[in-house]
N, C-alpha and C. Protein backbone atom coordinates (compact mmCIF):
# COMPACT_ATOMS: atom_id res chain seq x y z
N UNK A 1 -90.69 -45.17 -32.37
CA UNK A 1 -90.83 -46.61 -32.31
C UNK A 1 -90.14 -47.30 -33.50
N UNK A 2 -90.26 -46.80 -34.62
CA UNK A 2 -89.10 -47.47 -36.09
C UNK A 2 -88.10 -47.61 -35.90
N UNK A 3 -87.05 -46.85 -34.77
CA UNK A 3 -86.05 -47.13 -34.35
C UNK A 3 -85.27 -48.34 -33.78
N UNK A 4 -86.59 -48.19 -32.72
CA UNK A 4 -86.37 -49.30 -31.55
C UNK A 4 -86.79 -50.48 -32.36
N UNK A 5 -87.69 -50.49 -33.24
CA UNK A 5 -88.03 -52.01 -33.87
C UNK A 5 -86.97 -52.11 -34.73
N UNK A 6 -86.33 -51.56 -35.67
CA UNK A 6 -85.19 -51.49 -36.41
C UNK A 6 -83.83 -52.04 -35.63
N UNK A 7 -83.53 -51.28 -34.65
CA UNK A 7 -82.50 -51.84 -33.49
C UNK A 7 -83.14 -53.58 -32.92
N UNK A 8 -84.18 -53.92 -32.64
CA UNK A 8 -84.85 -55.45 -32.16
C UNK A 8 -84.69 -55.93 -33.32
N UNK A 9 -85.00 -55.99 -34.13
CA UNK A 9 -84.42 -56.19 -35.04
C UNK A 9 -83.17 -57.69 -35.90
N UNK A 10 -82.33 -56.46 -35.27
CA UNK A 10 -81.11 -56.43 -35.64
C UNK A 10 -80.42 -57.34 -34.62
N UNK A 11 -81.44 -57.35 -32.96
CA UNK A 11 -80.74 -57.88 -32.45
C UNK A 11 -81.30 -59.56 -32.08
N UNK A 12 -80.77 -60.06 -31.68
CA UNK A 12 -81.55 -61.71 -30.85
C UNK A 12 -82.58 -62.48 -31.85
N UNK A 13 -82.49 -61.42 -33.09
CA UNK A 13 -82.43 -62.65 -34.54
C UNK A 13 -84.28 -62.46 -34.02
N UNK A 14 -84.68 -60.94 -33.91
CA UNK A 14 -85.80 -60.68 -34.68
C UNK A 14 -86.76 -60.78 -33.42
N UNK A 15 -86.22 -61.61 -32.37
CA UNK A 15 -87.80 -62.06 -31.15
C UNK A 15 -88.07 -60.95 -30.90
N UNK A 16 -86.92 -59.83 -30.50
CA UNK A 16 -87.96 -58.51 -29.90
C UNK A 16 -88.54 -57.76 -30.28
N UNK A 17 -88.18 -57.88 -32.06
CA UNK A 17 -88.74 -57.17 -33.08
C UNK A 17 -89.96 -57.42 -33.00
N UNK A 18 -90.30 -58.91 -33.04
CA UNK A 18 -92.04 -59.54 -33.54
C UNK A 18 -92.78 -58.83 -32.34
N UNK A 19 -91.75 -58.87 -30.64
CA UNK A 19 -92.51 -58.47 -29.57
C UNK A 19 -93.14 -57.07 -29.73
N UNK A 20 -92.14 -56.35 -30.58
CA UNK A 20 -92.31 -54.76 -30.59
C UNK A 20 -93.71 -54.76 -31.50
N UNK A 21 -93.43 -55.70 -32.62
CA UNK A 21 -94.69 -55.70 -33.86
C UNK A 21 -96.04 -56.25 -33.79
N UNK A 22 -96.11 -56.41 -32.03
CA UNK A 22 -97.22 -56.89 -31.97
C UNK A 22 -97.51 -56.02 -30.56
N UNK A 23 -96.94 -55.24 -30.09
CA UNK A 23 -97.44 -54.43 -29.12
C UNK A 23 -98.20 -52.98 -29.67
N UNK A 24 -97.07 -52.83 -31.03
CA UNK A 24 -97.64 -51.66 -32.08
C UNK A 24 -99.04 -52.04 -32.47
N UNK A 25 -99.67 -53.21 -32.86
CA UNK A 25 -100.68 -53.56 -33.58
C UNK A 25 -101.34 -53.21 -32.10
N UNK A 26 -101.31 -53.91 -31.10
CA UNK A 26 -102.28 -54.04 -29.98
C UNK A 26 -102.70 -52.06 -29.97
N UNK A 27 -101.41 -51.37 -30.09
CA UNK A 27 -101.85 -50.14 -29.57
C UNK A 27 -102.48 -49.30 -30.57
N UNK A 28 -102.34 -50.10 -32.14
CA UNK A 28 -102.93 -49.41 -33.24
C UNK A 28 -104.26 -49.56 -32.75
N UNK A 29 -104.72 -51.37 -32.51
CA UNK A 29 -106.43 -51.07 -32.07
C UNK A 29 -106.91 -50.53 -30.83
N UNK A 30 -106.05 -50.01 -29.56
CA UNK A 30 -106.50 -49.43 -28.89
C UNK A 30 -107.01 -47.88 -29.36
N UNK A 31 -105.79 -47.95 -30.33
CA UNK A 31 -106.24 -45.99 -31.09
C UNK A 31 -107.49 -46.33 -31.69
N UNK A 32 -107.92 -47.51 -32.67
CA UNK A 32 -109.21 -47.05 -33.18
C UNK A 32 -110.33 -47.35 -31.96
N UNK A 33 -110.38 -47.98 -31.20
CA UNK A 33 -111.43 -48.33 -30.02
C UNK A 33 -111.56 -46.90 -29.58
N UNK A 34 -110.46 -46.11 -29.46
CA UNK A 34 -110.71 -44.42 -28.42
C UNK A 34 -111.17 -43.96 -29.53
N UNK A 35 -111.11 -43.94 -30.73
CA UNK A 35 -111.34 -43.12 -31.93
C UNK A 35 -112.98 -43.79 -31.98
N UNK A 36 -113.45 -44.57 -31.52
CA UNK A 36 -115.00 -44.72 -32.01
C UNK A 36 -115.32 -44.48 -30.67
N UNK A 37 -114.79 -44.69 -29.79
CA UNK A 37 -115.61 -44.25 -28.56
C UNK A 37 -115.60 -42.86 -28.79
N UNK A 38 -114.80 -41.87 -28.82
CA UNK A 38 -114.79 -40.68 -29.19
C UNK A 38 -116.04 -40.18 -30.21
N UNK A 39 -115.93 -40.95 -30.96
CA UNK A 39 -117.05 -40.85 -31.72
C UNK A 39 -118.57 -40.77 -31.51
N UNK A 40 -118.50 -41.58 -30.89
CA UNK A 40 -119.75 -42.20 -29.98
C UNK A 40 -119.99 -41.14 -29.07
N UNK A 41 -119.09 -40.54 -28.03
CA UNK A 41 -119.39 -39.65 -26.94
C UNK A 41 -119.50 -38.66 -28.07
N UNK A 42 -118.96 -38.22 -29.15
CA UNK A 42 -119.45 -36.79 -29.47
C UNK A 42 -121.22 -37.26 -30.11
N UNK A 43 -121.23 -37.89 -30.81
CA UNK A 43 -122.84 -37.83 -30.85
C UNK A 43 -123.21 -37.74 -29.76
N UNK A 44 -123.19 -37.98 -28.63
CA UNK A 44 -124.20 -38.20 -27.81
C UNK A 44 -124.53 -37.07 -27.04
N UNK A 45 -122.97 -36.20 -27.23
CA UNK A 45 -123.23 -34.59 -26.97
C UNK A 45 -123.83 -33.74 -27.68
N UNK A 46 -123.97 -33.98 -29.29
CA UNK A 46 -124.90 -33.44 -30.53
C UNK A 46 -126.23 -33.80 -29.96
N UNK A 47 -126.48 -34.78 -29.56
CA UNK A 47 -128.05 -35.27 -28.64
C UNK A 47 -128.12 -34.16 -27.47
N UNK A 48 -127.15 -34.29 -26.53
CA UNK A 48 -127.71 -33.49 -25.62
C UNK A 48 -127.65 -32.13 -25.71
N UNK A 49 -126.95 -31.46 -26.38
CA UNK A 49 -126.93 -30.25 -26.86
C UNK A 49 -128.30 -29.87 -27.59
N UNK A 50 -128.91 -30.76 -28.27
CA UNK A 50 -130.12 -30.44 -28.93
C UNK A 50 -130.89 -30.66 -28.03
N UNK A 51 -131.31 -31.29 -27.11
CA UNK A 51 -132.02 -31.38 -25.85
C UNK A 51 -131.83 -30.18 -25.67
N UNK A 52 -131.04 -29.83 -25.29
CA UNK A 52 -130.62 -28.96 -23.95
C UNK A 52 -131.71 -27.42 -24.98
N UNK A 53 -130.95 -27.47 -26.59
CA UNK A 53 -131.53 -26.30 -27.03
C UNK A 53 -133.17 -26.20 -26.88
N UNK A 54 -133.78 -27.42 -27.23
CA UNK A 54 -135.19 -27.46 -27.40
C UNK A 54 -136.04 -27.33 -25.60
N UNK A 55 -135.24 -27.68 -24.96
CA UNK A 55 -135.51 -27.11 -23.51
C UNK A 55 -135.60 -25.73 -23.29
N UNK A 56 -134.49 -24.98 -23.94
CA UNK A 56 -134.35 -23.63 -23.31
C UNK A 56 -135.52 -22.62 -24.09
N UNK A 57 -135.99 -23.10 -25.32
CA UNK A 57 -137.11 -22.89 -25.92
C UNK A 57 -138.07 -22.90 -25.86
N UNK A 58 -138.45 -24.18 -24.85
CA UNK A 58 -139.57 -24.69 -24.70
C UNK A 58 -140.04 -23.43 -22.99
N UNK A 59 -138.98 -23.23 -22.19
CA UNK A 59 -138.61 -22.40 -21.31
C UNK A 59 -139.04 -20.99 -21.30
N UNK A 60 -138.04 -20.75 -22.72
CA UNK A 60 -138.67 -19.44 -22.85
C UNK A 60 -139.70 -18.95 -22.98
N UNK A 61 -140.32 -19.85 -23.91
CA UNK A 61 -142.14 -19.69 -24.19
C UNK A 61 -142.95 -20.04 -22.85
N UNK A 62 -142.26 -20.70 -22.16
CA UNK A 62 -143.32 -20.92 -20.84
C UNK A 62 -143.30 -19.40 -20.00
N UNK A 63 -141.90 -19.16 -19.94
CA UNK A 63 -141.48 -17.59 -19.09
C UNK A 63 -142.70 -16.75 -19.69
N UNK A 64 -142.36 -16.67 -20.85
CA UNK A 64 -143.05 -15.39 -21.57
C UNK A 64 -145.01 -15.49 -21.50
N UNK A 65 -145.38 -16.94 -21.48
CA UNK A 65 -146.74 -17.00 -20.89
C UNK A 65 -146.71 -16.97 -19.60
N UNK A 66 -146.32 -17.04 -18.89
CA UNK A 66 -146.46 -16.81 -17.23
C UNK A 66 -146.20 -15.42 -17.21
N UNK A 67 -145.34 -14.34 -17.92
CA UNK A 67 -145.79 -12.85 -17.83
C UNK A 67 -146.67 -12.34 -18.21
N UNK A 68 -146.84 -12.89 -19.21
CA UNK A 68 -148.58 -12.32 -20.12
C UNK A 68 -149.70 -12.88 -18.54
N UNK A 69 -149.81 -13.52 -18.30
CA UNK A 69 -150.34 -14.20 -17.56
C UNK A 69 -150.74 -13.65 -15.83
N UNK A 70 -149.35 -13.07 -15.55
CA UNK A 70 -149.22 -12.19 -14.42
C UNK A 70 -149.40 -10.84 -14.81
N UNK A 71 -149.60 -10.45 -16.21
CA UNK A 71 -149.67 -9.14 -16.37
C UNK A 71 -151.20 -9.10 -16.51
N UNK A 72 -152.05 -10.10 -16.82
CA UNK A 72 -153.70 -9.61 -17.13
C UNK A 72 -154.29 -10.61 -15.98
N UNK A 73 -153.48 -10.82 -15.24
CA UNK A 73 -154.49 -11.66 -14.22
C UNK A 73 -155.13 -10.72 -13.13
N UNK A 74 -154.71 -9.62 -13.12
CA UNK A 74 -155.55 -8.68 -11.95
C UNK A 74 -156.47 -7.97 -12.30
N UNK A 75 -156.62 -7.97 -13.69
CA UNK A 75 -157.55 -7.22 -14.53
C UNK A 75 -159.34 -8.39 -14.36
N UNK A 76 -158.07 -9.83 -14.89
CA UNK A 76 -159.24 -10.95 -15.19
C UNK A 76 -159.90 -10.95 -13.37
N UNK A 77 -158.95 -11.12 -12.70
CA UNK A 77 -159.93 -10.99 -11.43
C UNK A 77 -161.05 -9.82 -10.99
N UNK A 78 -160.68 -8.66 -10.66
CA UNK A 78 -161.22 -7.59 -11.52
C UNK A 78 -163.01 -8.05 -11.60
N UNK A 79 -162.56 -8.20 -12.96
CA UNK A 79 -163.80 -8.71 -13.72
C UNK A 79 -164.66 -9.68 -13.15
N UNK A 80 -163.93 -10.60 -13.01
CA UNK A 80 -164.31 -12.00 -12.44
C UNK A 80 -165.61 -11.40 -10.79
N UNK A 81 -164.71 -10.75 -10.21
CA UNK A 81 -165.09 -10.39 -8.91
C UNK A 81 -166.64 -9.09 -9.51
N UNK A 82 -166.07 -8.59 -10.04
CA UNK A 82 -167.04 -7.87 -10.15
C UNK A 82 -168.60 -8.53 -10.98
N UNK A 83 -168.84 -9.28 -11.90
CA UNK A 83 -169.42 -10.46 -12.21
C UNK A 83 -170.18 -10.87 -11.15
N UNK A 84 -169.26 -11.79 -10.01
CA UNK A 84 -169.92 -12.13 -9.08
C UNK A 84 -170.93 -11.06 -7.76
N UNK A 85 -170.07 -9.89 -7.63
CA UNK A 85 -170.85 -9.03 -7.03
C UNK A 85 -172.47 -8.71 -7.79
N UNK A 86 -172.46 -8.78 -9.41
CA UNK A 86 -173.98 -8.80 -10.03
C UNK A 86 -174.27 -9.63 -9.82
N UNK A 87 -173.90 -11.08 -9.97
CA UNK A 87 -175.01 -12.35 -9.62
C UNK A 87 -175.50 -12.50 -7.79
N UNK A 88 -174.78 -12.08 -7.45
CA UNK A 88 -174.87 -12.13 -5.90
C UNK A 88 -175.58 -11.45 -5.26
C-alpha cells in the first residue's frame, strides 16, 4: 500500500492519495474492532472451557457414586428384605 499511496500521490495533486489515506485509517479500525472482538470471543472460550472442565468433574463424581451405589445396592436390599421378613 506505500507504494500505491506514494504513486497517488504524485499523481492528480494528492486527491487519490487523501482517498488512499483514509481507506488505510478506515481499515486500521476495522483491524482493531476484529482484534477486540477476537478478544472478546477468546474469553468467552476461557469461560466455556472452564464450564465445560467443572462439568466433566462434577460427572465424574456422579459416575463414580452411581457405581458405589450399584455395587452395594443388592446387598442393601438383601438386608432391607430380610428385615422385613422379621417384622412380618
Amino acid at each position: 500500500m506505500p507504494e500505491q499511496l506514494k504513486a497517488a500521490s504524485q499523481r492528480e495533486g494528492g486527491g487519490e492519495a487523501a482517498v488512499l489515506r483514509e481507506e488505510i485509517a478506515r481499515q486500521k479500525e476495522e483491524i482493531l474492532r476484529l482484534r477486540d472482538l477476537l478478544i472478546a470471543k477468546d474469553a468467552e472460550l476461557g469461560a466455556a472451557r472452564g464450564s465445560l472442565t467443572e462439568l466433566n468433574e462434577h460427572s465424574a463424581r456422579f459416575a463414580v457414586t452411581v457405581r458405589s451405589l450399584q455395587t452395594r445396592l443388592p446387598g442393601l436390599l438383601r438386608r432391607l428384605a430380610a428385615g422385613m421378613r422379621r417384622k412380618g
